[in-house]
Protein backbone atom coordinates (compact mmCIF):
# COMPACT_ATOMS: atom_id res chain seq x y z
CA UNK A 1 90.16 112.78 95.16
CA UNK A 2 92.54 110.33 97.24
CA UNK A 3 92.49 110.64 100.44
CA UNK A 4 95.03 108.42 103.21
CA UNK A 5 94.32 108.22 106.99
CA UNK A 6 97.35 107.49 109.39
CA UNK A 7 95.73 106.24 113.08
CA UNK A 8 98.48 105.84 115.25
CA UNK A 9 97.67 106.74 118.68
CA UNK A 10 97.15 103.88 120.43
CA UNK A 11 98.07 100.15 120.18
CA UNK A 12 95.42 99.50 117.41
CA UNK A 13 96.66 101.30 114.76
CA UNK A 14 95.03 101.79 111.31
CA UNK A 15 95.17 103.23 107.78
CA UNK A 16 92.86 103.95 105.44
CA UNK A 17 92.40 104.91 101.62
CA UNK A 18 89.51 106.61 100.47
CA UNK A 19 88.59 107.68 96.84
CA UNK A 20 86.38 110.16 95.81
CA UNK A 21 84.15 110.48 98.77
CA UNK A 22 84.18 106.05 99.37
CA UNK A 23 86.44 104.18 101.54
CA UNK A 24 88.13 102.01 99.32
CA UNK A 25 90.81 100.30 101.75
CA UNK A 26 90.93 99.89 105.11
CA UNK A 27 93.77 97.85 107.48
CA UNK A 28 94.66 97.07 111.15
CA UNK A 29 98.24 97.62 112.13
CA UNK A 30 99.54 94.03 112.89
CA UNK A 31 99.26 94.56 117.26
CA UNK A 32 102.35 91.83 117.88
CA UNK A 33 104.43 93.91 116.09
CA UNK A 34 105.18 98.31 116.66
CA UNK A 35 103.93 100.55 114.59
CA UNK A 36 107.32 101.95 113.13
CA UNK A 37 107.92 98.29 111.67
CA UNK A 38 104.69 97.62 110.12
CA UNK A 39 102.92 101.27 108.83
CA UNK A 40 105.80 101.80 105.91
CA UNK A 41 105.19 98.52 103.95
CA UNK A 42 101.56 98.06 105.11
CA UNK A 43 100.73 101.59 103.41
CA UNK A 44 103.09 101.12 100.40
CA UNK A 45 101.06 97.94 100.18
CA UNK A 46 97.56 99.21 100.46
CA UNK A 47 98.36 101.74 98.08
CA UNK A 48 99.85 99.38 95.88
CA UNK A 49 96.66 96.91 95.96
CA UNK A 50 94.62 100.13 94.81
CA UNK A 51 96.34 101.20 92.05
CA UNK A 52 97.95 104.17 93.55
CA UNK A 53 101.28 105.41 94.56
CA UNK A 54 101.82 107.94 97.79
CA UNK A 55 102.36 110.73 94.87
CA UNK A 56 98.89 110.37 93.70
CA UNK A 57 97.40 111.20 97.26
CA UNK A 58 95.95 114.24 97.47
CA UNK A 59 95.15 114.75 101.11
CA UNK A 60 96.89 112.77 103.98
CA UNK A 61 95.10 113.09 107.10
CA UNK A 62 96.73 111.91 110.28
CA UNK A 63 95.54 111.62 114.02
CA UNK A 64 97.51 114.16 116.25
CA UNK A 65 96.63 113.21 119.32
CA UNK A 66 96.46 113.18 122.18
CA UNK A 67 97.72 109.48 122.44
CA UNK A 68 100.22 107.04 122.95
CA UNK A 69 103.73 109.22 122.69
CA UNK A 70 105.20 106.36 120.79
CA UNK A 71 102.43 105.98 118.64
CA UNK A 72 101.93 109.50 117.57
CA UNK A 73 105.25 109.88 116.63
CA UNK A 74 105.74 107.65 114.50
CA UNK A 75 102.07 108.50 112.59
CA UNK A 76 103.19 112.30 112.31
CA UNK A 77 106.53 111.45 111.13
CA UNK A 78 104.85 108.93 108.54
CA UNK A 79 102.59 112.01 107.08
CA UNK A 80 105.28 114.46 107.93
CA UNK A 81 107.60 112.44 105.03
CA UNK A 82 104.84 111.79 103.13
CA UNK A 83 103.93 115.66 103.03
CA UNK A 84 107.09 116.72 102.38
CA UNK A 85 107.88 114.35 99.47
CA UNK A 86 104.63 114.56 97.54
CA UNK A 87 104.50 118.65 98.40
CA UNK A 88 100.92 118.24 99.61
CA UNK A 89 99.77 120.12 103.13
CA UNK A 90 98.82 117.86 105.78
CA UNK A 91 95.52 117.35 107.62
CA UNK A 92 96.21 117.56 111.16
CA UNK A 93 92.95 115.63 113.10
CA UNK A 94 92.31 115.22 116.71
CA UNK A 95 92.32 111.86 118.15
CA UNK A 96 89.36 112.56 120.18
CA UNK A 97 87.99 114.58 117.26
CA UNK A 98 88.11 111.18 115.40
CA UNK A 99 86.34 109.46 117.70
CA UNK A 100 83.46 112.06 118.26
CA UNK A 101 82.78 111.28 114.50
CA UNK A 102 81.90 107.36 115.20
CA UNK A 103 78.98 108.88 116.90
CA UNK A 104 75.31 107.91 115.75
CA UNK A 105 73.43 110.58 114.08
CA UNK A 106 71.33 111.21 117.13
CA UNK A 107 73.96 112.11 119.34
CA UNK A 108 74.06 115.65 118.46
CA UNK A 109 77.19 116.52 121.96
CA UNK A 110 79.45 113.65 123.33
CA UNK A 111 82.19 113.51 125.97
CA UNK A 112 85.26 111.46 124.41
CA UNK A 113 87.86 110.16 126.76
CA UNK A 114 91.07 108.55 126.51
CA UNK A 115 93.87 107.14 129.09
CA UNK A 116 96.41 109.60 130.35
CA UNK A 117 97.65 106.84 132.89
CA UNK A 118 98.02 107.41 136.99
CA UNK A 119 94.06 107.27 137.07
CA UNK A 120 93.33 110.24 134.75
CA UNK A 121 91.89 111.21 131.58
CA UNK A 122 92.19 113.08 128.79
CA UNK A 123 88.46 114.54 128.62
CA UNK A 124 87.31 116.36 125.12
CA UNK A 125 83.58 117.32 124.52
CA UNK A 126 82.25 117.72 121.21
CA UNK A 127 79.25 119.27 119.41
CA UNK A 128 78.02 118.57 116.16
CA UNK A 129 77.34 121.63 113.97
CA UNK A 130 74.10 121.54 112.12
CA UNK A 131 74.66 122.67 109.07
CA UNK A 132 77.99 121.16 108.11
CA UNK A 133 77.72 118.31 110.22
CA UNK A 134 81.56 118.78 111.62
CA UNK A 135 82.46 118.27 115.22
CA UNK A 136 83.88 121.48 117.13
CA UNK A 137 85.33 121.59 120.82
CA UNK A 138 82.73 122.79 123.05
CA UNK A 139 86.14 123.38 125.65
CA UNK A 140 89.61 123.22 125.44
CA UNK A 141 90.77 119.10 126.28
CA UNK A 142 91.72 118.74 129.43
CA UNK A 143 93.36 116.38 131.84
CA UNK A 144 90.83 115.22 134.36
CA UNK A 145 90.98 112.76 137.39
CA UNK A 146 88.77 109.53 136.37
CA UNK A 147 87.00 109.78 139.71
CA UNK A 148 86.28 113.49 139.44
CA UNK A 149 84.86 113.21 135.93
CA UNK A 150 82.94 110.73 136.59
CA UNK A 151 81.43 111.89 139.70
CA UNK A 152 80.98 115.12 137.08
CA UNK A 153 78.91 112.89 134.56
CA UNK A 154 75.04 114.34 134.12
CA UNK A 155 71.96 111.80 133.11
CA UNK A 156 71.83 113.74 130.10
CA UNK A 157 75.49 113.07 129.16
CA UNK A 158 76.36 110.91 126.39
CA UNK A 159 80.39 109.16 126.67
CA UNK A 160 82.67 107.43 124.49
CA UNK A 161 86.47 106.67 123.61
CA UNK A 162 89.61 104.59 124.26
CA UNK A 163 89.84 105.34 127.47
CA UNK A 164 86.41 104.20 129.28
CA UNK A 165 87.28 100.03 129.61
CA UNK A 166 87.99 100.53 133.25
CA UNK A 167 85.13 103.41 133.78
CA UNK A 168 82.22 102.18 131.73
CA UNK A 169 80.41 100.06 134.08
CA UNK A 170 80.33 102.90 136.63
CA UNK A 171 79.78 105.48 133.96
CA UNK A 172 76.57 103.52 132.61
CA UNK A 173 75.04 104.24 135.70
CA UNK A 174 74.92 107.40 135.52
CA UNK A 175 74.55 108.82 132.18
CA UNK A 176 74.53 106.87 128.10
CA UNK A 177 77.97 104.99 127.31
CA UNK A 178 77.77 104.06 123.69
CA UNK A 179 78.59 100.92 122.24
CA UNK A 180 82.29 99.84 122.79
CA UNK A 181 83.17 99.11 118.92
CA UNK A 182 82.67 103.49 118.68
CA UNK A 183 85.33 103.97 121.05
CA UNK A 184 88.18 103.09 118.63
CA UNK A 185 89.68 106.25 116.50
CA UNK A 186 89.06 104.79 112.80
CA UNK A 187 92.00 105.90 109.88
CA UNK A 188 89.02 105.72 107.57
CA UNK A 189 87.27 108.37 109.90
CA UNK A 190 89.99 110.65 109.68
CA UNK A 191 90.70 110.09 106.42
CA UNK A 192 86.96 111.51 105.76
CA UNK A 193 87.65 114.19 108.32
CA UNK A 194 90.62 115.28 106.26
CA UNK A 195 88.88 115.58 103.50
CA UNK A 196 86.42 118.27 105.23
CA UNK A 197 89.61 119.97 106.50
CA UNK A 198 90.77 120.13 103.00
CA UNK A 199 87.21 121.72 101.24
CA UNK A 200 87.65 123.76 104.36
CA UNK A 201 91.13 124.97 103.15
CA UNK A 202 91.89 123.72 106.88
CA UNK A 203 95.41 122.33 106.36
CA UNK A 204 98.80 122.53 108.05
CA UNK A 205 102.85 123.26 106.39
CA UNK A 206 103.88 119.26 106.90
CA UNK A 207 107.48 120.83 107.74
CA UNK A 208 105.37 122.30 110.81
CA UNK A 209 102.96 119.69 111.82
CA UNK A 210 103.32 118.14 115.66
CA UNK A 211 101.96 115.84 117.79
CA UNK A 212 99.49 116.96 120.55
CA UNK A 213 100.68 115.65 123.66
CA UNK A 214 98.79 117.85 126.24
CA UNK A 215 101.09 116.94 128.70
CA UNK A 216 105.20 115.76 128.96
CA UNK A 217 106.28 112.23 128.84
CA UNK A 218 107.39 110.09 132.21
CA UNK A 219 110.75 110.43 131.52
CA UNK A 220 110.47 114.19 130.47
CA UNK A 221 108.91 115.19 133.62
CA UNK A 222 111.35 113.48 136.05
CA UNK A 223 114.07 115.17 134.33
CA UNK A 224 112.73 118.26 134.94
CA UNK A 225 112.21 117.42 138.35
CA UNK A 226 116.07 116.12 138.02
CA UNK A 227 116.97 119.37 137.05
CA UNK A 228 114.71 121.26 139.74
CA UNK A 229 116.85 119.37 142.21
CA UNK A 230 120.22 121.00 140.91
């Protein structure tokens, strides 16, 4: 089995190539440059260093979000393509998700956070299950002040994600942060997780697969307050 991983929800990008259960590539979107200008030739390249062409993939797994708007677009319309063109279903993985599955084997629930700007956060806790090993949404994600959830945070409570640099320090007071380099969402990790979706039979229409925002963009939510105005 080949399996691709598209990571585009925040500002360090990745993809990934595994093959038959073992990552076999791995690459870092180039940061000084978006992610619409470098994830087209850097994947045609990985897959050409491998021996493999986007036809020969047989799951493509991509991180949905929630994220960077920018970023996720451009990742979803990547697999979208992708999907359509090689008439393969898509693996649609949760950003948070994705980073849940960095966790050490100990952790067995984890709180995952990431920025949703003007001091809040998106907020997603995990469990892992114990007999397949997959993470599952103990809640529905939500969209939490940083002070509140923090303030929320038991000694028991284990945290993680992209969006702890400016929490962390207050955070470690309180309950177990783990270790920075497990915040990042990995492409190889959902790569792997799309390959559980797939033995799952856990798989979306590409034609139909979307970002998850959680919540509008800047500039969609002052023109609705435009239009509220008349």
């Amino acid at each position: 089995m080949l399996s691709l991983g598209i990571e585009t929800s925040s500002r360090e990008g990745s993809i990934a190539l595994r093959r038959d259960g073992q990552l076999a590539a791995e690459r870092m979107l180039t940061l000084d440059r978006r992610h619409a200008q470098s994830l087209v030739p850097e994947l045609q390249q990985m897959l050409a260093d491998n021996g493999a062409r986007a036809l020969d993939v047989d799951v493509i797994a991509v991180s949905v979000g929630p994220g960077s708007f920018t970023g996720l677009r451009v990742g979803v319309v990547c697999a979208k393509t992708l999907g359509y063109a090689s008439r393969r279903a898509v693996a649609a993985i949760g950003t948070l998700e994705a980073v849940a599955a960095n966790s050490p084997s100990e952790v067995q629930r984890v709180q995952v956070v990431s920025d949703a700007q003007r001091r809040e956060l998106f907020v997603g806790e995990y469990v892992r299950e114990p007999q397949s090993g997959r993470w599952s949404l103990a809640h529905s994600i939500a969209i939490i002040p940083g002070d509140d959830w923090l303030a929320s945070l038991a000694p028991d409570a284990v945290v993680t994600g992209p969006g702890l640099e400016p929490w962390a320090a207050e955070a470690a007071v309180r309950c177990r942060v783990l270790a920075p380099e497990l915040w990042i969402p990995r492409a190889a990790v959902v790569a792997e997780l799309g390959e559980q979706s797939h033995r799952a039979g856990d798989l979306v229409n590409a034609i139909s697969l979307q970002p998850f925002y959680l919540r509008k963009s800047a500039a969609e939510e002052k023109w609705d307050e435009t239009k509220a105005k008349g």
